[in-house]
C-alpha atoms as a PDB file:
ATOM      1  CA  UNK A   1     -26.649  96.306  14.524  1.00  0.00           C
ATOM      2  CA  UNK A   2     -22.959  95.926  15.633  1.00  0.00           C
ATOM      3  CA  UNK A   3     -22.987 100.054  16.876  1.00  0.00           C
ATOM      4  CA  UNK A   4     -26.291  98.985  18.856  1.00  0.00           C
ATOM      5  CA  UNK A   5     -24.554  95.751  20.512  1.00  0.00           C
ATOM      6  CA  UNK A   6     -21.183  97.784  21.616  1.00  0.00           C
ATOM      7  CA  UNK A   7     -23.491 100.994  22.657  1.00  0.00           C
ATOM      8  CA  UNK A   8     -25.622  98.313  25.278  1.00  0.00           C
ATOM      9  CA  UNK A   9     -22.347  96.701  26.373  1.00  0.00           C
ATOM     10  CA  UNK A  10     -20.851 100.361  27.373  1.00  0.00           C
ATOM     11  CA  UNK A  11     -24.104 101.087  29.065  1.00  0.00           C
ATOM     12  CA  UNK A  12     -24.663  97.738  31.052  1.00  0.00           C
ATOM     13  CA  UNK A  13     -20.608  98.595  32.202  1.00  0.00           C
ATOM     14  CA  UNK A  14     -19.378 101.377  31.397  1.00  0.00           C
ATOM     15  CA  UNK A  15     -16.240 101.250  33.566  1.00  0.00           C
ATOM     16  CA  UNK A  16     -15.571  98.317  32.473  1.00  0.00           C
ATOM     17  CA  UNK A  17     -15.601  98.841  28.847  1.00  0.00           C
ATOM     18  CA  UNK A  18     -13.196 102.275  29.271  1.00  0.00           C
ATOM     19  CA  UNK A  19     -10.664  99.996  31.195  1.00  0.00           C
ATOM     20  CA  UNK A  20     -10.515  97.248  29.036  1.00  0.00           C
ATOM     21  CA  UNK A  21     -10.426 100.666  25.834  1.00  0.00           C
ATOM     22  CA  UNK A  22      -7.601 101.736  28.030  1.00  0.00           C
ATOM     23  CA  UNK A  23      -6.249  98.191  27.926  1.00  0.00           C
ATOM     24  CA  UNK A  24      -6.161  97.639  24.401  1.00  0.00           C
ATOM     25  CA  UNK A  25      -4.334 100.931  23.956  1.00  0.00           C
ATOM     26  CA  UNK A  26      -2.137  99.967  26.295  1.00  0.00           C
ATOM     27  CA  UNK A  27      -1.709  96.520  24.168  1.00  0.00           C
ATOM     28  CA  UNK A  28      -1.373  98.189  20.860  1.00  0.00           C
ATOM     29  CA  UNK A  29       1.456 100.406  22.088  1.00  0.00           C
ATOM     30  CA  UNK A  30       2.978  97.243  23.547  1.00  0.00           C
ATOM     31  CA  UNK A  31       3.712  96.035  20.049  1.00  0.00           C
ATOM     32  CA  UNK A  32       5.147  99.298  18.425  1.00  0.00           C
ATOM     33  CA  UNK A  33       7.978  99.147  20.887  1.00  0.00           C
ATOM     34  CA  UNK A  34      11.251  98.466  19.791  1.00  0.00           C
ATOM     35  CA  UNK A  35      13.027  98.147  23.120  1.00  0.00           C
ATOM     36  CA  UNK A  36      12.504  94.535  24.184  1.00  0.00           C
ATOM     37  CA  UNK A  37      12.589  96.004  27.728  1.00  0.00           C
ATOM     38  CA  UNK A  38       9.801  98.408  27.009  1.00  0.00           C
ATOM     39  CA  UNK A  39       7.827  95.734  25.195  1.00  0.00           C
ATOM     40  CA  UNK A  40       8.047  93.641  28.381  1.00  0.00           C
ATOM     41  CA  UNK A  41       7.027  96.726  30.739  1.00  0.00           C
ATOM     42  CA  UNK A  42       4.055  97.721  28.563  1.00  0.00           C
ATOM     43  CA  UNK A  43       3.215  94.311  28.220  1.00  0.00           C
ATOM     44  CA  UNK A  44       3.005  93.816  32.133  1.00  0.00           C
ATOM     45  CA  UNK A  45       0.763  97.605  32.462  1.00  0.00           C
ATOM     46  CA  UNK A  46      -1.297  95.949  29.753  1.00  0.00           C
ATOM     47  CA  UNK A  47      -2.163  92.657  31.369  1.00  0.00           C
ATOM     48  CA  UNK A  48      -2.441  94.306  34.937  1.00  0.00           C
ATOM     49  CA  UNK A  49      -5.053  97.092  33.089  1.00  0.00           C
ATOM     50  CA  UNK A  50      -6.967  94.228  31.100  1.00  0.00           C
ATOM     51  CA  UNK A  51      -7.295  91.775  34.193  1.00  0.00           C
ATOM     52  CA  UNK A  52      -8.936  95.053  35.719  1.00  0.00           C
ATOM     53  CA  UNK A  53     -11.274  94.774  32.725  1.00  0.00           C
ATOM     54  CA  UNK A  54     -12.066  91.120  33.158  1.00  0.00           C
ATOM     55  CA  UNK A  55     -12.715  91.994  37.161  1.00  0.00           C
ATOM     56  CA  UNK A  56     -15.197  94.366  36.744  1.00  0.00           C
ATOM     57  CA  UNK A  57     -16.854  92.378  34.054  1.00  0.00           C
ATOM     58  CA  UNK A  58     -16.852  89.910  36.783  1.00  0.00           C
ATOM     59  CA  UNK A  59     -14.844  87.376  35.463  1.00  0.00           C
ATOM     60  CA  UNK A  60     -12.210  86.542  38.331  1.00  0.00           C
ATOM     61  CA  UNK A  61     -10.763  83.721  36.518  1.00  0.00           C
ATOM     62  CA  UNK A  62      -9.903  85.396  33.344  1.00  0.00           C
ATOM     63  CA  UNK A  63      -8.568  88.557  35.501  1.00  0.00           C
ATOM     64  CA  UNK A  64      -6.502  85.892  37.681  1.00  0.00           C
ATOM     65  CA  UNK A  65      -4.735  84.594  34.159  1.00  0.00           C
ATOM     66  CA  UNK A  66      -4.284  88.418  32.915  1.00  0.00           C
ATOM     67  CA  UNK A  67      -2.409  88.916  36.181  1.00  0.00           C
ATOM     68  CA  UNK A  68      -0.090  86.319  36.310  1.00  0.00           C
ATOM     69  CA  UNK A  69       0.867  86.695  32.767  1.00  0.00           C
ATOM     70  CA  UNK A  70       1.183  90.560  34.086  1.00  0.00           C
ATOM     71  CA  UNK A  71       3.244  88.762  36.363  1.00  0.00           C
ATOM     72  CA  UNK A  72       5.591  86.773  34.314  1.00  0.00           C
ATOM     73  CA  UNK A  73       6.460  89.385  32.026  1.00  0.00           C
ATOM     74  CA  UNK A  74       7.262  91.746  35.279  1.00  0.00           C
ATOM     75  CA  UNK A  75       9.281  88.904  36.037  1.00  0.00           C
ATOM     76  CA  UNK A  76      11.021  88.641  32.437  1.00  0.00           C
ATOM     77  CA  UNK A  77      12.040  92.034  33.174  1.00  0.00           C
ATOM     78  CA  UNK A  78      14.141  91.399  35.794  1.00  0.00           C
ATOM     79  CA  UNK A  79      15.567  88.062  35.397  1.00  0.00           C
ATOM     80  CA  UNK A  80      16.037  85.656  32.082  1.00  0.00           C
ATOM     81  CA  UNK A  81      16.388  82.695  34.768  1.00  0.00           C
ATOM     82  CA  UNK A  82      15.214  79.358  33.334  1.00  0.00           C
ATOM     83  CA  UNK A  83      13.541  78.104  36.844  1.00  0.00           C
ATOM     84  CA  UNK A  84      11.542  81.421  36.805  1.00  0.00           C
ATOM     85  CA  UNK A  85      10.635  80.346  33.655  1.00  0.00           C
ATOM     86  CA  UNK A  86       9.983  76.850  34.067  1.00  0.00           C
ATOM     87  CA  UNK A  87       7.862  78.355  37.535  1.00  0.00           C
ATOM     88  CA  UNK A  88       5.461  80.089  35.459  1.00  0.00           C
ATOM     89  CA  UNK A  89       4.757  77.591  32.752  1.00  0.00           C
ATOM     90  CA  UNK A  90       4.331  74.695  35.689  1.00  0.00           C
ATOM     91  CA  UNK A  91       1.381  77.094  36.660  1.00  0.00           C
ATOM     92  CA  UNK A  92      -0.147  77.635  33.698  1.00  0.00           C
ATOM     93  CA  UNK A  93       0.179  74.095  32.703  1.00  0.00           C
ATOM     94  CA  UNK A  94      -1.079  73.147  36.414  1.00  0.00           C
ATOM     95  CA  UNK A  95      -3.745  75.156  36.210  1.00  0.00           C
ATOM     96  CA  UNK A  96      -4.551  74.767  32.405  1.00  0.00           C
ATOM     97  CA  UNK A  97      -4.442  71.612  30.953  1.00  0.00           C
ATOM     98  CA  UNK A  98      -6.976  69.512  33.513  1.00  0.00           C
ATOM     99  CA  UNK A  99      -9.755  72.608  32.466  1.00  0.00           C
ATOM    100  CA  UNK A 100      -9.218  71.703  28.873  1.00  0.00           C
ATOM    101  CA  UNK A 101     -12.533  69.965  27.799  1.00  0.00           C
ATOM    102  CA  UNK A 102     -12.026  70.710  23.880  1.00  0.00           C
ATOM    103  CA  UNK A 103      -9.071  70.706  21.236  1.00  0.00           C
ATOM    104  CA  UNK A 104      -9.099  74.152  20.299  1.00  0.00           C
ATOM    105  CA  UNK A 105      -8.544  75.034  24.110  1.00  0.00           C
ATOM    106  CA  UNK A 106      -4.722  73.810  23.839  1.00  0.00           C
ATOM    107  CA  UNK A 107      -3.923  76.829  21.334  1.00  0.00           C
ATOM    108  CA  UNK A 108      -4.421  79.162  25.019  1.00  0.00           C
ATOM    109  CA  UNK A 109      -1.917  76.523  26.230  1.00  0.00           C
ATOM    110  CA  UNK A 110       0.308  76.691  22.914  1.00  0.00           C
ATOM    111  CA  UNK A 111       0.003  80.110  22.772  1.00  0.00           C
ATOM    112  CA  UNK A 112       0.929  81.039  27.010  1.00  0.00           C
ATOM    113  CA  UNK A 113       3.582  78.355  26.258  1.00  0.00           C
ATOM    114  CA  UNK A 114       5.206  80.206  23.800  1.00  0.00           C
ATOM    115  CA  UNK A 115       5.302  83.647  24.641  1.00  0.00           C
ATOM    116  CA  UNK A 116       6.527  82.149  28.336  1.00  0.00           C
ATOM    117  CA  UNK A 117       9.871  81.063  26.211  1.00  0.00           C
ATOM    118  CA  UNK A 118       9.679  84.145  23.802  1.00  0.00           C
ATOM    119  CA  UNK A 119       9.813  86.768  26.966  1.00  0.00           C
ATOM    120  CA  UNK A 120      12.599  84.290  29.064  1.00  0.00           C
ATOM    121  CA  UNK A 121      14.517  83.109  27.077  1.00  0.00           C
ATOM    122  CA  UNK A 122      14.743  85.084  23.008  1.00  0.00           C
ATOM    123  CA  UNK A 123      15.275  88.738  22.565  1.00  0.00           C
ATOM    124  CA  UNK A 124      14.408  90.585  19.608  1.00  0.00           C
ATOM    125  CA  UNK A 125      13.307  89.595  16.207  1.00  0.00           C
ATOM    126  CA  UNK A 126      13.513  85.882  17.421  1.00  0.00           C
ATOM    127  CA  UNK A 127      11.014  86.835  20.751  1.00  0.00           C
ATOM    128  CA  UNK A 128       8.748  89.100  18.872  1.00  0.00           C
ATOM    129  CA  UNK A 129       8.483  86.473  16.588  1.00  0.00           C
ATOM    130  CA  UNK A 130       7.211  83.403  18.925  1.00  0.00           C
ATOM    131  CA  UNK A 131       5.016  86.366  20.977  1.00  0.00           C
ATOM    132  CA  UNK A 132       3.148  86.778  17.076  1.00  0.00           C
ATOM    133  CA  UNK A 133       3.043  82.162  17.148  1.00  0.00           C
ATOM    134  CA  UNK A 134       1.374  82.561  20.673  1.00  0.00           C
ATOM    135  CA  UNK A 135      -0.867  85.817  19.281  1.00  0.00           C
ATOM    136  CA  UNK A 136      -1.906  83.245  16.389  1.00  0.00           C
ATOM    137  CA  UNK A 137      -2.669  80.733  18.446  1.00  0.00           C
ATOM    138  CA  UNK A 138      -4.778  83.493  20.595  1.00  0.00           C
ATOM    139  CA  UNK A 139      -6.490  84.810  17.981  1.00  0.00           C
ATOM    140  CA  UNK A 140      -7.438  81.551  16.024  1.00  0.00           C
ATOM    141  CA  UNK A 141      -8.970  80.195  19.728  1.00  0.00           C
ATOM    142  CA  UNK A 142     -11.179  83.587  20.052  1.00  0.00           C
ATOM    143  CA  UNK A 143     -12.651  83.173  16.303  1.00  0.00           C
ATOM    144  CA  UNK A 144     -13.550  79.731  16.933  1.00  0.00           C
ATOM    145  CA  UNK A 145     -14.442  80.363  20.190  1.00  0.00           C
ATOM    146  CA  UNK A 146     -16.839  83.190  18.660  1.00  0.00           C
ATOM    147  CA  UNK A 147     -14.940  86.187  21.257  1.00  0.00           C
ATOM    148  CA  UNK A 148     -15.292  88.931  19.098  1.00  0.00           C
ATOM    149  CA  UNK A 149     -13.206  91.839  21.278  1.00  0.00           C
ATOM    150  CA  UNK A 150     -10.942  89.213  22.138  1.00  0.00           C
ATOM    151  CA  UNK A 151     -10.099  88.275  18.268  1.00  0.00           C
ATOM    152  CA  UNK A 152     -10.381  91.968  17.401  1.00  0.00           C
ATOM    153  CA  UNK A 153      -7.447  92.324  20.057  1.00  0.00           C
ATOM    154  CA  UNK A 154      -5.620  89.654  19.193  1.00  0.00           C
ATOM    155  CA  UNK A 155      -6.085  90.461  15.731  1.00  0.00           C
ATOM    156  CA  UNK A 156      -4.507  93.980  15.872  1.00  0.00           C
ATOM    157  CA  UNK A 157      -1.393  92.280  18.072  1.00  0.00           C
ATOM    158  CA  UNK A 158      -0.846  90.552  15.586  1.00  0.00           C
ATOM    159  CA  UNK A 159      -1.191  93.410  12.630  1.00  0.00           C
ATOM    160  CA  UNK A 160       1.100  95.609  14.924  1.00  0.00           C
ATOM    161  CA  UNK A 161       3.910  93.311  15.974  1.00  0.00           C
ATOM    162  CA  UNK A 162       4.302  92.271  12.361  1.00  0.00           C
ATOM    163  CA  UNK A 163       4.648  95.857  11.065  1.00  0.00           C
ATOM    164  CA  UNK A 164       6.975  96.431  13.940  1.00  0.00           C
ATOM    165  CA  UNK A 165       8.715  93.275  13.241  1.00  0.00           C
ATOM    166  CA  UNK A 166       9.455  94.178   9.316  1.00  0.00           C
ATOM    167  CA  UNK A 167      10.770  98.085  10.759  1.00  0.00           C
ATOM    168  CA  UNK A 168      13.184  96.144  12.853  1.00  0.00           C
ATOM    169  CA  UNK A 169      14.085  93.936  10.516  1.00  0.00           C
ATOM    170  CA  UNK A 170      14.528  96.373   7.900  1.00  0.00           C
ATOM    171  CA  UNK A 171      16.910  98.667  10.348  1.00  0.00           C
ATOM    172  CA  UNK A 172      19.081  95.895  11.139  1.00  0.00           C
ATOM    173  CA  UNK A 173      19.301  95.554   7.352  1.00  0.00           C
ATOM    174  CA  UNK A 174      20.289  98.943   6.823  1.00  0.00           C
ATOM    175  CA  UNK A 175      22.617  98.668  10.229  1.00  0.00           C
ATOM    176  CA  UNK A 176      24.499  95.353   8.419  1.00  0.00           C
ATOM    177  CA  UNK A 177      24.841  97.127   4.788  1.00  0.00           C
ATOM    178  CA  UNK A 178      26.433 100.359   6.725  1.00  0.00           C
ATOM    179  CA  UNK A 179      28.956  98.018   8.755  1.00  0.00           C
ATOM    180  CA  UNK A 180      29.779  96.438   5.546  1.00  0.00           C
ATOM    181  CA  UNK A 181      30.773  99.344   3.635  1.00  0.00           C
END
């Protein structure tokens, strides 16, 4: 049954369904980066590929958040500036909060919040950390929700970054005991 649903979603849009495959490839390798400044550029190809994916599934609105949150961590590339910041998270809470019409739609809002602050303002262990807070609140909104490729997505974020988070926390381990000796 499952094999028969994906099979008549690829062949109602196939181009579709290859960009957003593209996407979460694109996502996945986001989270195996080490280099903050990598994470942020794959990050911003990922959200620019997966608003694609949302477009030609004809959802404008979901392709219109994927792009500014393409966007704002293009932006978090360039500058760490607080009003940047503060810019971006006016917008999403602008354009967020007065759509929200049940509790488990302020997780999105938690979730955007956080990994707004995460990519401005924290760098490593401490950024990757709030991005996996705003992946939880992502995923737990898409199982409740009932979004299957969005919590299968969200769900392998979140398996990546924290396998990605223990290798860099384990080599700054092994970086502090070789200082110390």
């Amino acid at each position: 049954m499952p094999f028969e649903i994906i099979a008549s979603l690829f062949a109602a849009n196939p181009l579709a369904q290859s960009v957003g495959l593209v996407a979460a490839g694109i996502g996945i390798s986001a989270f195996v980066q080490k280099r903050d400044m990598r994470l942020r550029a794959f990050l911003t190809l990922y959200c620019a590929v997966i608003g694609l994916h949302f477009y030609l599934l004809g959802s404008p609105t979901a392709a219109m958040a994927a792009w500014l949150s393409g966007l704002r961590s293009l932006a978090s590339t360039r500058t760490r500036n607080v009003w940047v910041m503060l810019l971006f998270l006016v917008i999403v809470w602008v354009l967020g909060i007065p759509k929200i019409t049940a509790p488990i739609q302020w997780l999105t809002i938690i979730g955007t919040t956080t990994g707004t602050w995460a990519l401005f303002r924290e760098s490593g262990l401490r950024m990757r950390g709030l991005l996996l807070f705003g992946t939880v609140c992502w995923f737990t909104h898409n199982v409740v929700i009932g979004s299957l490729g969005g919590a299968l997505i969200e769900g392998t974020f979140l398996l990546v970054n924290s396998h990605t988070m223990v290798r860099l926390w384990k080599q700054r381990h092994r970086e502090l005991a070789a200082e110390s000796r």
